[in-house]
PDB file of N, CA and C in Angstrom:
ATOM      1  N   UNK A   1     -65.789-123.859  36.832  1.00  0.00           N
ATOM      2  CA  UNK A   1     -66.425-125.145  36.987  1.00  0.00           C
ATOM      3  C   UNK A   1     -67.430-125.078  38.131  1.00  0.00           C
ATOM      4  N   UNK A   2     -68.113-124.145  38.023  1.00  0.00           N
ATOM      5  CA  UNK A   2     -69.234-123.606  39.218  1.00  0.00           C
ATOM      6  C   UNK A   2     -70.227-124.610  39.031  1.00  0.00           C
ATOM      7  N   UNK A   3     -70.378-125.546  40.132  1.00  0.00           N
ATOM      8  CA  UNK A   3     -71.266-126.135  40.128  1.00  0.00           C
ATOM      9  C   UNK A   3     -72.289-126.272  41.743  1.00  0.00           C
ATOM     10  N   UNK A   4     -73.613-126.921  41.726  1.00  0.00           N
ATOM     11  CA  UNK A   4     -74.408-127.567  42.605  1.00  0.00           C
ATOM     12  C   UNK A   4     -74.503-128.891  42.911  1.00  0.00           C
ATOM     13  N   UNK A   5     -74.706-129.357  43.973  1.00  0.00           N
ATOM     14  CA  UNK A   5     -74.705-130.587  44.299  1.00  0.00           C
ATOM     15  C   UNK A   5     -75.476-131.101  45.508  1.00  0.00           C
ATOM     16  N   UNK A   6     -75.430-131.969  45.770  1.00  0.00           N
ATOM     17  CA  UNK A   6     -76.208-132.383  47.283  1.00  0.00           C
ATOM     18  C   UNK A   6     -75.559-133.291  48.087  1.00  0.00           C
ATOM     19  N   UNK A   7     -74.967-133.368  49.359  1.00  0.00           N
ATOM     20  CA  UNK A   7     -74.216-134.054  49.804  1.00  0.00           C
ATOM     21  C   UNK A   7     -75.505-135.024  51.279  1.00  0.00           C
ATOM     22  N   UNK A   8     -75.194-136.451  51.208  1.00  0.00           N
ATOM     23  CA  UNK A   8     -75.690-136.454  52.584  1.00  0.00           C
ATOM     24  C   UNK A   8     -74.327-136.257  53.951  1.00  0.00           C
ATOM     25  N   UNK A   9     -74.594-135.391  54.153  1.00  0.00           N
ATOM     26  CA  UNK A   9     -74.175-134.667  55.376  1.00  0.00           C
ATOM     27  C   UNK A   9     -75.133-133.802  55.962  1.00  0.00           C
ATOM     28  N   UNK A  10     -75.180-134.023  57.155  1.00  0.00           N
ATOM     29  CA  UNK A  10     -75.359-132.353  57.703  1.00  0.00           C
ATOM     30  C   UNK A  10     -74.761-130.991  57.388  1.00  0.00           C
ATOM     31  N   UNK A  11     -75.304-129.531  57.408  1.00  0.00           N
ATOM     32  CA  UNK A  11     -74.595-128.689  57.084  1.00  0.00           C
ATOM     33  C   UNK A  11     -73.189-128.445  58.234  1.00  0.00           C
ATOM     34  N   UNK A  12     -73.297-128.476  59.402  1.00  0.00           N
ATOM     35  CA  UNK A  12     -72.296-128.908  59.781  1.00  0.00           C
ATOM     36  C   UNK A  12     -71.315-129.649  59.717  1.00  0.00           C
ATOM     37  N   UNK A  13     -71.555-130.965  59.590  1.00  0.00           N
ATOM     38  CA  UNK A  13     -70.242-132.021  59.252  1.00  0.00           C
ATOM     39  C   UNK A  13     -69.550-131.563  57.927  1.00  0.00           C
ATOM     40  N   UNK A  14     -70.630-130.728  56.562  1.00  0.00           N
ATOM     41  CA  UNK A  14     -70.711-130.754  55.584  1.00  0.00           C
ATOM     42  C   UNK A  14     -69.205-129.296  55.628  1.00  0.00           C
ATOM     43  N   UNK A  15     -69.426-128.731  56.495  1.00  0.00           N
ATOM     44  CA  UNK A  15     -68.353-127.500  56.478  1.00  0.00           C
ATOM     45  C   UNK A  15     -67.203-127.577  56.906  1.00  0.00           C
ATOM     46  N   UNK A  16     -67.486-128.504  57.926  1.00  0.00           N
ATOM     47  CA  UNK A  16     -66.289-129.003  58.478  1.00  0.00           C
ATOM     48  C   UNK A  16     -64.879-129.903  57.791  1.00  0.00           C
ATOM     49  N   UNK A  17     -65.984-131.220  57.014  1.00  0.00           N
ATOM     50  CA  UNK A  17     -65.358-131.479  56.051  1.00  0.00           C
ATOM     51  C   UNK A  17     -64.697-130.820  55.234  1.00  0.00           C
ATOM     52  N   UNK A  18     -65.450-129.656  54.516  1.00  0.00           N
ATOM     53  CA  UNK A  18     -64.786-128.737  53.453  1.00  0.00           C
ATOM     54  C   UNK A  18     -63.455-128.059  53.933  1.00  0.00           C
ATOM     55  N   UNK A  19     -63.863-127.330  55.560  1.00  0.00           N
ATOM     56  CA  UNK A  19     -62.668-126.522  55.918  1.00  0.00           C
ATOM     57  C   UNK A  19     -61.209-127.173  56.111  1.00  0.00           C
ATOM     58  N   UNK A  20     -61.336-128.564  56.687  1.00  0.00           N
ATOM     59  CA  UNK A  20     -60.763-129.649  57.007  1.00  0.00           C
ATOM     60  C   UNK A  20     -59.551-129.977  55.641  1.00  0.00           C
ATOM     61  N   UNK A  21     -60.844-130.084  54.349  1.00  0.00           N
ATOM     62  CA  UNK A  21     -60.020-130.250  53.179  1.00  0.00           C
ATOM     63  C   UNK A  21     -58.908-129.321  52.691  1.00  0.00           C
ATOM     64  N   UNK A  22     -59.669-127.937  52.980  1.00  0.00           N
ATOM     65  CA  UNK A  22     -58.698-127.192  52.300  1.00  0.00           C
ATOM     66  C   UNK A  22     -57.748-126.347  53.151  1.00  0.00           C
ATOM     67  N   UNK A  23     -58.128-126.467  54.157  1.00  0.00           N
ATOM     68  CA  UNK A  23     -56.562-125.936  55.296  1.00  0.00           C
ATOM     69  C   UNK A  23     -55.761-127.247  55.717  1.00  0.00           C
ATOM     70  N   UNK A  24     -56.158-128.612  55.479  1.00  0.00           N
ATOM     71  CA  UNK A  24     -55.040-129.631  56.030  1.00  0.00           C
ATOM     72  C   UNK A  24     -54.507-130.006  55.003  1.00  0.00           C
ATOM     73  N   UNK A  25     -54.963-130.712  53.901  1.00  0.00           N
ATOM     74  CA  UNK A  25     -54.495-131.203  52.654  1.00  0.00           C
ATOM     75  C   UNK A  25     -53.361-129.781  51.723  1.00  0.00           C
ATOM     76  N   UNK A  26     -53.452-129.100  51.316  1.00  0.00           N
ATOM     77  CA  UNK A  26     -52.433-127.815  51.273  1.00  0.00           C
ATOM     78  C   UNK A  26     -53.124-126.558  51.882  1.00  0.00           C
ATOM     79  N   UNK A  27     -52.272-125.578  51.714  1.00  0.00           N
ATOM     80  CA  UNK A  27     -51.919-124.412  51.632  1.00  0.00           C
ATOM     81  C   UNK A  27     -53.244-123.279  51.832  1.00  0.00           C
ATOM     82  N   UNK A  28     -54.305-124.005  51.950  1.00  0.00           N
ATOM     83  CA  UNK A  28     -55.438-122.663  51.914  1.00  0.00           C
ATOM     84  C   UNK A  28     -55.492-122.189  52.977  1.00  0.00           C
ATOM     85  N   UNK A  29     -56.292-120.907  53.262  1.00  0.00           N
ATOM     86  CA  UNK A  29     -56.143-120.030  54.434  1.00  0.00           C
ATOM     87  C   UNK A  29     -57.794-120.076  54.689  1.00  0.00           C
ATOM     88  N   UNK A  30     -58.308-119.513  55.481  1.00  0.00           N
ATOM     89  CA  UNK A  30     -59.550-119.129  55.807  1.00  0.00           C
ATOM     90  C   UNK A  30     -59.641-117.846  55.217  1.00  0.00           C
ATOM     91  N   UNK A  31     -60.611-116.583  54.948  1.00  0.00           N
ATOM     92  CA  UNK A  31     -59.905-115.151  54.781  1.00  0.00           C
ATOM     93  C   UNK A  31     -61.622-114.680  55.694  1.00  0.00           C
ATOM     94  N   UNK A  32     -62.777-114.992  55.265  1.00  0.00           N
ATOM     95  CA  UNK A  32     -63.696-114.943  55.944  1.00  0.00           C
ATOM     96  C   UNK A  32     -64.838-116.441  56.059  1.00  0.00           C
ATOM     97  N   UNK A  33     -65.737-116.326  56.965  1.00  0.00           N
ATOM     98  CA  UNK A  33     -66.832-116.949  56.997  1.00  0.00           C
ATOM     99  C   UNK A  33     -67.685-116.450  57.550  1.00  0.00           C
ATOM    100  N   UNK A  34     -68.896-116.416  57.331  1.00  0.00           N
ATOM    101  CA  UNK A  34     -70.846-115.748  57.338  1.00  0.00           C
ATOM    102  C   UNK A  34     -71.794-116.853  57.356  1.00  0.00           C
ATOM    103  N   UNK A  35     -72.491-116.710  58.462  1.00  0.00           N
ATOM    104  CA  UNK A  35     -73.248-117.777  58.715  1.00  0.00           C
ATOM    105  C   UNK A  35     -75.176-117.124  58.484  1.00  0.00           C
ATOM    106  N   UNK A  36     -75.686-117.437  57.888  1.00  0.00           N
ATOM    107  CA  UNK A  36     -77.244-116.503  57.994  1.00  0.00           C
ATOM    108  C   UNK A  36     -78.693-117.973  58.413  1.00  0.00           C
ATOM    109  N   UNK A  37     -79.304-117.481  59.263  1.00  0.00           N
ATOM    110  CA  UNK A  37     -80.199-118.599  59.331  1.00  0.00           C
ATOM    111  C   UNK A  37     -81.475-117.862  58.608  1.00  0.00           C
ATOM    112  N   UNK A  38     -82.266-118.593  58.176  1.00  0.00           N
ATOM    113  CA  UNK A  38     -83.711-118.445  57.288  1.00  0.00           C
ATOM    114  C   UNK A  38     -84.737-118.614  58.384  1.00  0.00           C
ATOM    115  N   UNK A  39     -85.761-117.386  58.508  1.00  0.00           N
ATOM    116  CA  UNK A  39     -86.679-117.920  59.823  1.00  0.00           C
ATOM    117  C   UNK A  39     -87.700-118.926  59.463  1.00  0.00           C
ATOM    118  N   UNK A  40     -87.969-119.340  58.430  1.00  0.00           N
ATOM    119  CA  UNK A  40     -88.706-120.561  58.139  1.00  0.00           C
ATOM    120  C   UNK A  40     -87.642-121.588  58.136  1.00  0.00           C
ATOM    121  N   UNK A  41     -86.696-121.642  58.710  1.00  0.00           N
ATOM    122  CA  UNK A  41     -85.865-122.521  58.995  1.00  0.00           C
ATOM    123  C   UNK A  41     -84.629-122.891  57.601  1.00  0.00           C
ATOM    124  N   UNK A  42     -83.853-122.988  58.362  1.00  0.00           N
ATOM    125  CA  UNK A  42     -82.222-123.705  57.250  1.00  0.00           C
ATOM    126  C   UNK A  42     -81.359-122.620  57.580  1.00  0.00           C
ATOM    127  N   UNK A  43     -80.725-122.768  57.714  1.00  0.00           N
ATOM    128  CA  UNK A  43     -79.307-122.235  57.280  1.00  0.00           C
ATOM    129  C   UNK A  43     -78.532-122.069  55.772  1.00  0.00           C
ATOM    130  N   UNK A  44     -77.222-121.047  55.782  1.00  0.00           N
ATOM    131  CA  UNK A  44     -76.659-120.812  54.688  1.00  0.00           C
ATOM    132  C   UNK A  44     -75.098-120.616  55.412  1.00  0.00           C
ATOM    133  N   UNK A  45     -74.531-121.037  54.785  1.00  0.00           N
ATOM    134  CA  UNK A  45     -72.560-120.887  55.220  1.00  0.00           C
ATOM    135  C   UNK A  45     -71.903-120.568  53.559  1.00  0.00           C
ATOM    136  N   UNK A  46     -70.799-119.200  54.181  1.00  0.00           N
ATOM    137  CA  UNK A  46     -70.677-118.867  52.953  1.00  0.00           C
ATOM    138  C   UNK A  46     -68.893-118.906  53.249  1.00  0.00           C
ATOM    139  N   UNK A  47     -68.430-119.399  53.100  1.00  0.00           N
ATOM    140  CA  UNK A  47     -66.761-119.292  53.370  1.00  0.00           C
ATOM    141  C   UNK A  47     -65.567-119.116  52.297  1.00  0.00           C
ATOM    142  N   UNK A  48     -64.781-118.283  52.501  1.00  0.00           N
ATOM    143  CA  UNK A  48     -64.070-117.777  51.914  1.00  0.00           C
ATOM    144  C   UNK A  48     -62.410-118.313  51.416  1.00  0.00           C
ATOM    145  N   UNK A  49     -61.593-118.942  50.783  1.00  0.00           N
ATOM    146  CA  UNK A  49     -60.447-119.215  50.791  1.00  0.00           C
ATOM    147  C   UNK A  49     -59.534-118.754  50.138  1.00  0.00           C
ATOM    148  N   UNK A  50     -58.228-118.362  50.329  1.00  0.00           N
ATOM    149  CA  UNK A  50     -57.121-117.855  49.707  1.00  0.00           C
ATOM    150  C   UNK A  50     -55.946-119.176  49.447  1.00  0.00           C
ATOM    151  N   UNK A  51     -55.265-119.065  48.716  1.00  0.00           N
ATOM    152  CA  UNK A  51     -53.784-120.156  48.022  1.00  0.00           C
ATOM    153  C   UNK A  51     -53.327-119.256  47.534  1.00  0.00           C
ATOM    154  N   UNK A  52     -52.001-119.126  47.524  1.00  0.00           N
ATOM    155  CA  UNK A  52     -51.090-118.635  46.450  1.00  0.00           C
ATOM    156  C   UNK A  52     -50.822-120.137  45.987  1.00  0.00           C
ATOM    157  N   UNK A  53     -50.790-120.028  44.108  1.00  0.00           N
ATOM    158  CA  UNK A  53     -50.066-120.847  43.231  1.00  0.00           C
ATOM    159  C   UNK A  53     -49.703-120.124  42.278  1.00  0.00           C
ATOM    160  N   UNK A  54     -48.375-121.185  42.857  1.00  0.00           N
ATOM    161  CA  UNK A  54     -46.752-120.530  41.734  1.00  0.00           C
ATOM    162  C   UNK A  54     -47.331-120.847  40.090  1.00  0.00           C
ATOM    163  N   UNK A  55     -47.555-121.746  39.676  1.00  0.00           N
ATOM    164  CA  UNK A  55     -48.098-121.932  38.558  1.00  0.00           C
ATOM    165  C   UNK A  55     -48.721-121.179  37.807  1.00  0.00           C
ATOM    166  N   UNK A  56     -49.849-119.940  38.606  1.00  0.00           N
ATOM    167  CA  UNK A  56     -50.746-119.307  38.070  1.00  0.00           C
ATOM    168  C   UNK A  56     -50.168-118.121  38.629  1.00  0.00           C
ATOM    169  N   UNK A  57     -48.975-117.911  39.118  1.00  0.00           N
ATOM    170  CA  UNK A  57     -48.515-116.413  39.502  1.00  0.00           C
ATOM    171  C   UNK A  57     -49.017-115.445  39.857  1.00  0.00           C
ATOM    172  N   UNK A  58     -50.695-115.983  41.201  1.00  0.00           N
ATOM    173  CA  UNK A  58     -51.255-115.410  41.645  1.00  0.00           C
ATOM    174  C   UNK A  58     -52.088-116.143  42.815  1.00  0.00           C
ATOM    175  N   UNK A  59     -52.144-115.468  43.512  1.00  0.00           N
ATOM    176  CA  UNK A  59     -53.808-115.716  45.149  1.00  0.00           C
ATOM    177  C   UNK A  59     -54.718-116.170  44.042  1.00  0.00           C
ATOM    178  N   UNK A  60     -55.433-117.184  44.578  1.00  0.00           N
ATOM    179  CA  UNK A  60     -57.031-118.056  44.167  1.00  0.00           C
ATOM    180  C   UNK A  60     -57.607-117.712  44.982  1.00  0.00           C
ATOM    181  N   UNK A  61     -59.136-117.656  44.754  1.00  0.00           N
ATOM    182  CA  UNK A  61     -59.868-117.775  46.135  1.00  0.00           C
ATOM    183  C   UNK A  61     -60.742-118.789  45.568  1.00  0.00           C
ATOM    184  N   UNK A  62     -61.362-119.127  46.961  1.00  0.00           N
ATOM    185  CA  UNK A  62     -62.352-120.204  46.792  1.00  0.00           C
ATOM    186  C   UNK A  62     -63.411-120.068  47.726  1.00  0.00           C
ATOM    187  N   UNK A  63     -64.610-119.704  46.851  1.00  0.00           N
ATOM    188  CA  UNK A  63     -65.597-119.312  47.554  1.00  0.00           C
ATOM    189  C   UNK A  63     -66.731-120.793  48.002  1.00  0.00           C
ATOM    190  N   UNK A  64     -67.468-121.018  49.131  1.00  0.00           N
ATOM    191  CA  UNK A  64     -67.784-122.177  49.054  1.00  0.00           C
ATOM    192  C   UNK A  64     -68.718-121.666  49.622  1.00  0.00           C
ATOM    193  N   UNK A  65     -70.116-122.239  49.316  1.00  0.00           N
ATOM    194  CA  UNK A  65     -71.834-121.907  49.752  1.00  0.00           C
ATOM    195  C   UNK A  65     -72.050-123.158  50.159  1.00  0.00           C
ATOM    196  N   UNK A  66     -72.653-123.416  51.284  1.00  0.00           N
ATOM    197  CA  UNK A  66     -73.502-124.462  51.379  1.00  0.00           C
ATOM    198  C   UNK A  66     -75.096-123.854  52.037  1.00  0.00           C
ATOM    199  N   UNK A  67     -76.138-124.540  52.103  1.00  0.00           N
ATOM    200  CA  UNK A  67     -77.381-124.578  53.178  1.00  0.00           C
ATOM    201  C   UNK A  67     -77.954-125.624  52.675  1.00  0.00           C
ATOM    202  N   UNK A  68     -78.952-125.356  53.459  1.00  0.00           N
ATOM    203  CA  UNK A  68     -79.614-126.534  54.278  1.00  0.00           C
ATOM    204  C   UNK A  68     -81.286-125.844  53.856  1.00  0.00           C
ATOM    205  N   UNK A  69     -81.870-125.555  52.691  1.00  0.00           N
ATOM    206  CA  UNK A  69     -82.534-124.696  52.700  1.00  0.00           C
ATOM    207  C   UNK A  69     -83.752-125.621  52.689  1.00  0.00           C
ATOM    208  N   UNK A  70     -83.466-126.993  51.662  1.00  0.00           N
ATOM    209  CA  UNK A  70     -84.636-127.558  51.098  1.00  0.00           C
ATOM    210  C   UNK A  70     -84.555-129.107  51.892  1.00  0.00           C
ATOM    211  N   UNK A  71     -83.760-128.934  53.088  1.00  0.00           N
ATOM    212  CA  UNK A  71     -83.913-129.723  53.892  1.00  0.00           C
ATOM    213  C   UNK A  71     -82.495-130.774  53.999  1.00  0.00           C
ATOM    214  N   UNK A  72     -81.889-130.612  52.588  1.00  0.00           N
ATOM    215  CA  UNK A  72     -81.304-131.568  52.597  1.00  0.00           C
ATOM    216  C   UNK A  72     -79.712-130.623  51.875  1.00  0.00           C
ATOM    217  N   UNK A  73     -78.309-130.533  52.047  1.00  0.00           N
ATOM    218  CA  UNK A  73     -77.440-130.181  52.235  1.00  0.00           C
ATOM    219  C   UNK A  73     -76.714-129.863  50.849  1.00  0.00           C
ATOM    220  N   UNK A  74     -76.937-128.643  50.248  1.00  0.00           N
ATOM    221  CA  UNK A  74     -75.933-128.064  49.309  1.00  0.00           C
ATOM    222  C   UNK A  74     -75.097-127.774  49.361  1.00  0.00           C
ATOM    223  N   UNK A  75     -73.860-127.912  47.855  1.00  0.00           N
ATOM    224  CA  UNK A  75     -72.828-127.597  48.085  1.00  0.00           C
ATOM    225  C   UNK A  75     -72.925-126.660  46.497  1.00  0.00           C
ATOM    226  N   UNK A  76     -72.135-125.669  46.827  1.00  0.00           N
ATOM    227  CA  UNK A  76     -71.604-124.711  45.936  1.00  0.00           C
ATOM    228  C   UNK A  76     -70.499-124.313  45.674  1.00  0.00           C
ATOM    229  N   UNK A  77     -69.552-123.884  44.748  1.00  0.00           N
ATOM    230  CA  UNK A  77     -67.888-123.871  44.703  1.00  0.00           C
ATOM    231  C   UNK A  77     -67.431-123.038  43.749  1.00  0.00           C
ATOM    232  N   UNK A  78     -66.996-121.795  44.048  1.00  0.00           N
ATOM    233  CA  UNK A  78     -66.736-120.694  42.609  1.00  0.00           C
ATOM    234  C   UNK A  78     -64.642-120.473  43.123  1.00  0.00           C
ATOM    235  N   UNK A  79     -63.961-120.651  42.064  1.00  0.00           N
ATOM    236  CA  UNK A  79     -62.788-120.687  42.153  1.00  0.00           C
ATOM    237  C   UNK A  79     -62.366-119.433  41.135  1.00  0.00           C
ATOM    238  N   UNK A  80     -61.531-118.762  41.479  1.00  0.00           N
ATOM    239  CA  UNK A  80     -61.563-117.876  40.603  1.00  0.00           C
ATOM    240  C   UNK A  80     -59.779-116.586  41.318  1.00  0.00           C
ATOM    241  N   UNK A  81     -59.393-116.170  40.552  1.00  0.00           N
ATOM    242  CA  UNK A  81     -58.541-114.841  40.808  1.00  0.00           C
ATOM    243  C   UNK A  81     -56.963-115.516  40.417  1.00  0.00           C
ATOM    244  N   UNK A  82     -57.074-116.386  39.352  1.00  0.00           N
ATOM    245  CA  UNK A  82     -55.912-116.646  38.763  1.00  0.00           C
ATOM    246  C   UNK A  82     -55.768-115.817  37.685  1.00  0.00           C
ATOM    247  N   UNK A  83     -54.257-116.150  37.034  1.00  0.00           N
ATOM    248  CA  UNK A  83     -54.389-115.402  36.021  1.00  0.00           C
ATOM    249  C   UNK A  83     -53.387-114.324  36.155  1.00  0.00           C
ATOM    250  N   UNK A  84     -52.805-113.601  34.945  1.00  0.00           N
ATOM    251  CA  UNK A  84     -52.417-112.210  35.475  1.00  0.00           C
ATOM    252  C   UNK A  84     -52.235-110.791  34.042  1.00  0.00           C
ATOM    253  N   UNK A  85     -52.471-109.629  35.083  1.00  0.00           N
ATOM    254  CA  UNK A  85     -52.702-108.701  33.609  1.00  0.00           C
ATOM    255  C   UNK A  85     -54.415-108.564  33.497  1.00  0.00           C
ATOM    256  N   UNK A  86     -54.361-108.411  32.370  1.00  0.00           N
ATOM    257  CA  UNK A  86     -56.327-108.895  31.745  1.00  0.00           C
ATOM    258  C   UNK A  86     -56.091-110.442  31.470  1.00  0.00           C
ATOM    259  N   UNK A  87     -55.413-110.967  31.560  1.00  0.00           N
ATOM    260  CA  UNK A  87     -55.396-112.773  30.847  1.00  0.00           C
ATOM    261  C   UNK A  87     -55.985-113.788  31.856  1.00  0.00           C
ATOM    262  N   UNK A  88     -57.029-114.197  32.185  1.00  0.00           N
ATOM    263  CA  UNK A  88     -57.681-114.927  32.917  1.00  0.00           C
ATOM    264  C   UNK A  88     -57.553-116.655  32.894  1.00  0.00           C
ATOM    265  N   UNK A  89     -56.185-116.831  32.254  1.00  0.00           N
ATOM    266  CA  UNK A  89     -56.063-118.247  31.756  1.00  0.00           C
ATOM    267  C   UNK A  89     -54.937-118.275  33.431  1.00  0.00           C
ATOM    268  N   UNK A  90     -55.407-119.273  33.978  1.00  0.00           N
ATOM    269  CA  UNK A  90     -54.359-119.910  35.530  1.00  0.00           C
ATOM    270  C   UNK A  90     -53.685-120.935  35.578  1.00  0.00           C
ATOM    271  N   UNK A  91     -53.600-121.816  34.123  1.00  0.00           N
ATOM    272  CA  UNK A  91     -52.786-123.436  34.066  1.00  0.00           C
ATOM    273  C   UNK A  91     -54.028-124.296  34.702  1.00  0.00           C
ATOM    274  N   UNK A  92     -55.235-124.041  34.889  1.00  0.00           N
ATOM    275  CA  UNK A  92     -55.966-125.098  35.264  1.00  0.00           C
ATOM    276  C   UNK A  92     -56.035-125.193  37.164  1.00  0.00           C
ATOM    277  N   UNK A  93     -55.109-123.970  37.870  1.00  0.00           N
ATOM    278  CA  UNK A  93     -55.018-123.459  39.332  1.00  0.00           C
ATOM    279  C   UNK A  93     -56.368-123.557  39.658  1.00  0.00           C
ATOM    280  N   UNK A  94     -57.235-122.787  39.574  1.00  0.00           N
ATOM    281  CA  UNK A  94     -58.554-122.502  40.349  1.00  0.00           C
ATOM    282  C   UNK A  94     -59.413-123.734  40.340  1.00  0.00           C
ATOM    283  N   UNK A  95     -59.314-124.141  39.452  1.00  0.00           N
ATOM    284  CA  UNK A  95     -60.158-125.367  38.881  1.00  0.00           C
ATOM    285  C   UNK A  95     -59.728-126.855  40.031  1.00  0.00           C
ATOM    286  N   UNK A  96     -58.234-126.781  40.230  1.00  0.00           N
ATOM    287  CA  UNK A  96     -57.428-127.375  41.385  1.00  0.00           C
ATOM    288  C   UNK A  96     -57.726-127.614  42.499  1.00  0.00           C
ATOM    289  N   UNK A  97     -57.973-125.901  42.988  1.00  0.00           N
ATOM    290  CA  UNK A  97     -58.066-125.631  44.041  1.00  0.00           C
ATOM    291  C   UNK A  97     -59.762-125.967  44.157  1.00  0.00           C
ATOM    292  N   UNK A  98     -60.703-125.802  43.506  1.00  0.00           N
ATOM    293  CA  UNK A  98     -62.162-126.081  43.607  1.00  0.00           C
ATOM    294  C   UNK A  98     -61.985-128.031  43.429  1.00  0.00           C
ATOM    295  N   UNK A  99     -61.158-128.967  42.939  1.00  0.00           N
ATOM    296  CA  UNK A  99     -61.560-130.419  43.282  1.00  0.00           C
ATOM    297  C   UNK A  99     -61.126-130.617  44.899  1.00  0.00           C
ATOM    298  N   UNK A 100     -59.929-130.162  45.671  1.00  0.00           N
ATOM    299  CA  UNK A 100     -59.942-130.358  46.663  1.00  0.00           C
ATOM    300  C   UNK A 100     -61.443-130.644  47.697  1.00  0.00           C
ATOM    301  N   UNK A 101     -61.941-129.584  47.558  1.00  0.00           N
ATOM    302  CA  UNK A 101     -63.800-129.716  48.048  1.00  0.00           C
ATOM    303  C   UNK A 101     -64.415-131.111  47.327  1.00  0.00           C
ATOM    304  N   UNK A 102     -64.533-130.901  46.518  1.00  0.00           N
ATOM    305  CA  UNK A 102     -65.084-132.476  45.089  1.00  0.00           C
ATOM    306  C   UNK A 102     -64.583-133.283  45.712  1.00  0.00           C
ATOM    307  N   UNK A 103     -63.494-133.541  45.576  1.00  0.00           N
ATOM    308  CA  UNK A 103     -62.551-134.818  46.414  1.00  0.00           C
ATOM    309  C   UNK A 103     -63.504-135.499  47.349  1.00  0.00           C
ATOM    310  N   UNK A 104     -63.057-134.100  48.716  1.00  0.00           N
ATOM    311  CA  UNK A 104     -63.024-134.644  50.434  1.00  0.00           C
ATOM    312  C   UNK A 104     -64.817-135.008  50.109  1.00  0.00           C
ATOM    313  N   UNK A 105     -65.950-134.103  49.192  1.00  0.00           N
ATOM    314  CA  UNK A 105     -67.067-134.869  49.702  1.00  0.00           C
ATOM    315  C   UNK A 105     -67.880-135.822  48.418  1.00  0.00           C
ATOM    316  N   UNK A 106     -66.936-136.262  47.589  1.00  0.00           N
ATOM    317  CA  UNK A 106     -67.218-137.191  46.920  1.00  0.00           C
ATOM    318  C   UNK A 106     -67.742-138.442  47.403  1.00  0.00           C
ATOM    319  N   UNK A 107     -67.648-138.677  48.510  1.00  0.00           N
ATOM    320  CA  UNK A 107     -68.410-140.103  49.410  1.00  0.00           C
ATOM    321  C   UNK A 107     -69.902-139.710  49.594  1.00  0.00           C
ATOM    322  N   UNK A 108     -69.991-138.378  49.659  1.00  0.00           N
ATOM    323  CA  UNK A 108     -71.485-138.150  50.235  1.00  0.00           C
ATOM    324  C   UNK A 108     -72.042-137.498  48.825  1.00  0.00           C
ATOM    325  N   UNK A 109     -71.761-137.783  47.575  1.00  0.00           N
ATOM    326  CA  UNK A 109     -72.490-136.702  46.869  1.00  0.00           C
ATOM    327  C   UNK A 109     -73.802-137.912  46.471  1.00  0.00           C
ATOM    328  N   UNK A 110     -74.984-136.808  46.118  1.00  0.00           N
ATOM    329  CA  UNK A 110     -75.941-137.897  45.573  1.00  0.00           C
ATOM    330  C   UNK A 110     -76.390-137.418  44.243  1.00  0.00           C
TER     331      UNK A 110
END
């Protein structure tokens, strides 16, 4: 359910929010985060998340992009590493774990 969006936030508040969502509300971890600035200006934040769910009898991750490229604050969200074997079906896990983000910035989407 990889999608784009535009939040009014700053890219800051905008990450904060996100990280906020998914390490207080359950179980996610941090695993990395990468910050790159653009010399014609903006920023890019690329952060990384781990869950184990019992349901999907495997670690999710949740990859989350935002910048600030075109002035005004993207959000990006790829959920993915459920599943097990070759069978890529997770009970609907990753997809879960990617509304948590949807959720917390559903006030700011435009």
């Amino acid at each position: 359910m990889a999608e784009s969006y535009f939040v009014d936030m700053d890219l800051r508040a905008c990450g904060q929010a996100v990280h906020d969502a998914v390490t207080d509300s359950i179980t996610g971890t941090l695993i990395d985060h990468y910050e790159v600035s653009h010399p014609a200006g903006g920023h890019c934040v690329v952060a990384v998340y781990e869950k184990h769910y019992y349901r999907a009898g495997n670690r999710l991750t949740l990859t989350v992009i935002l910048d600030d490229f075109t002035g005004r604050t993207r959000v990006h969200c790829i959920s993915g590493g459920g599943g097990e074997g070759l069978f890529r079906f997770d009970w609907g896990a990753s997809e879960s774990f990617e509304d948590v983000v949807h959720r917390a910035l559903a006030p700011y989407r435009r």
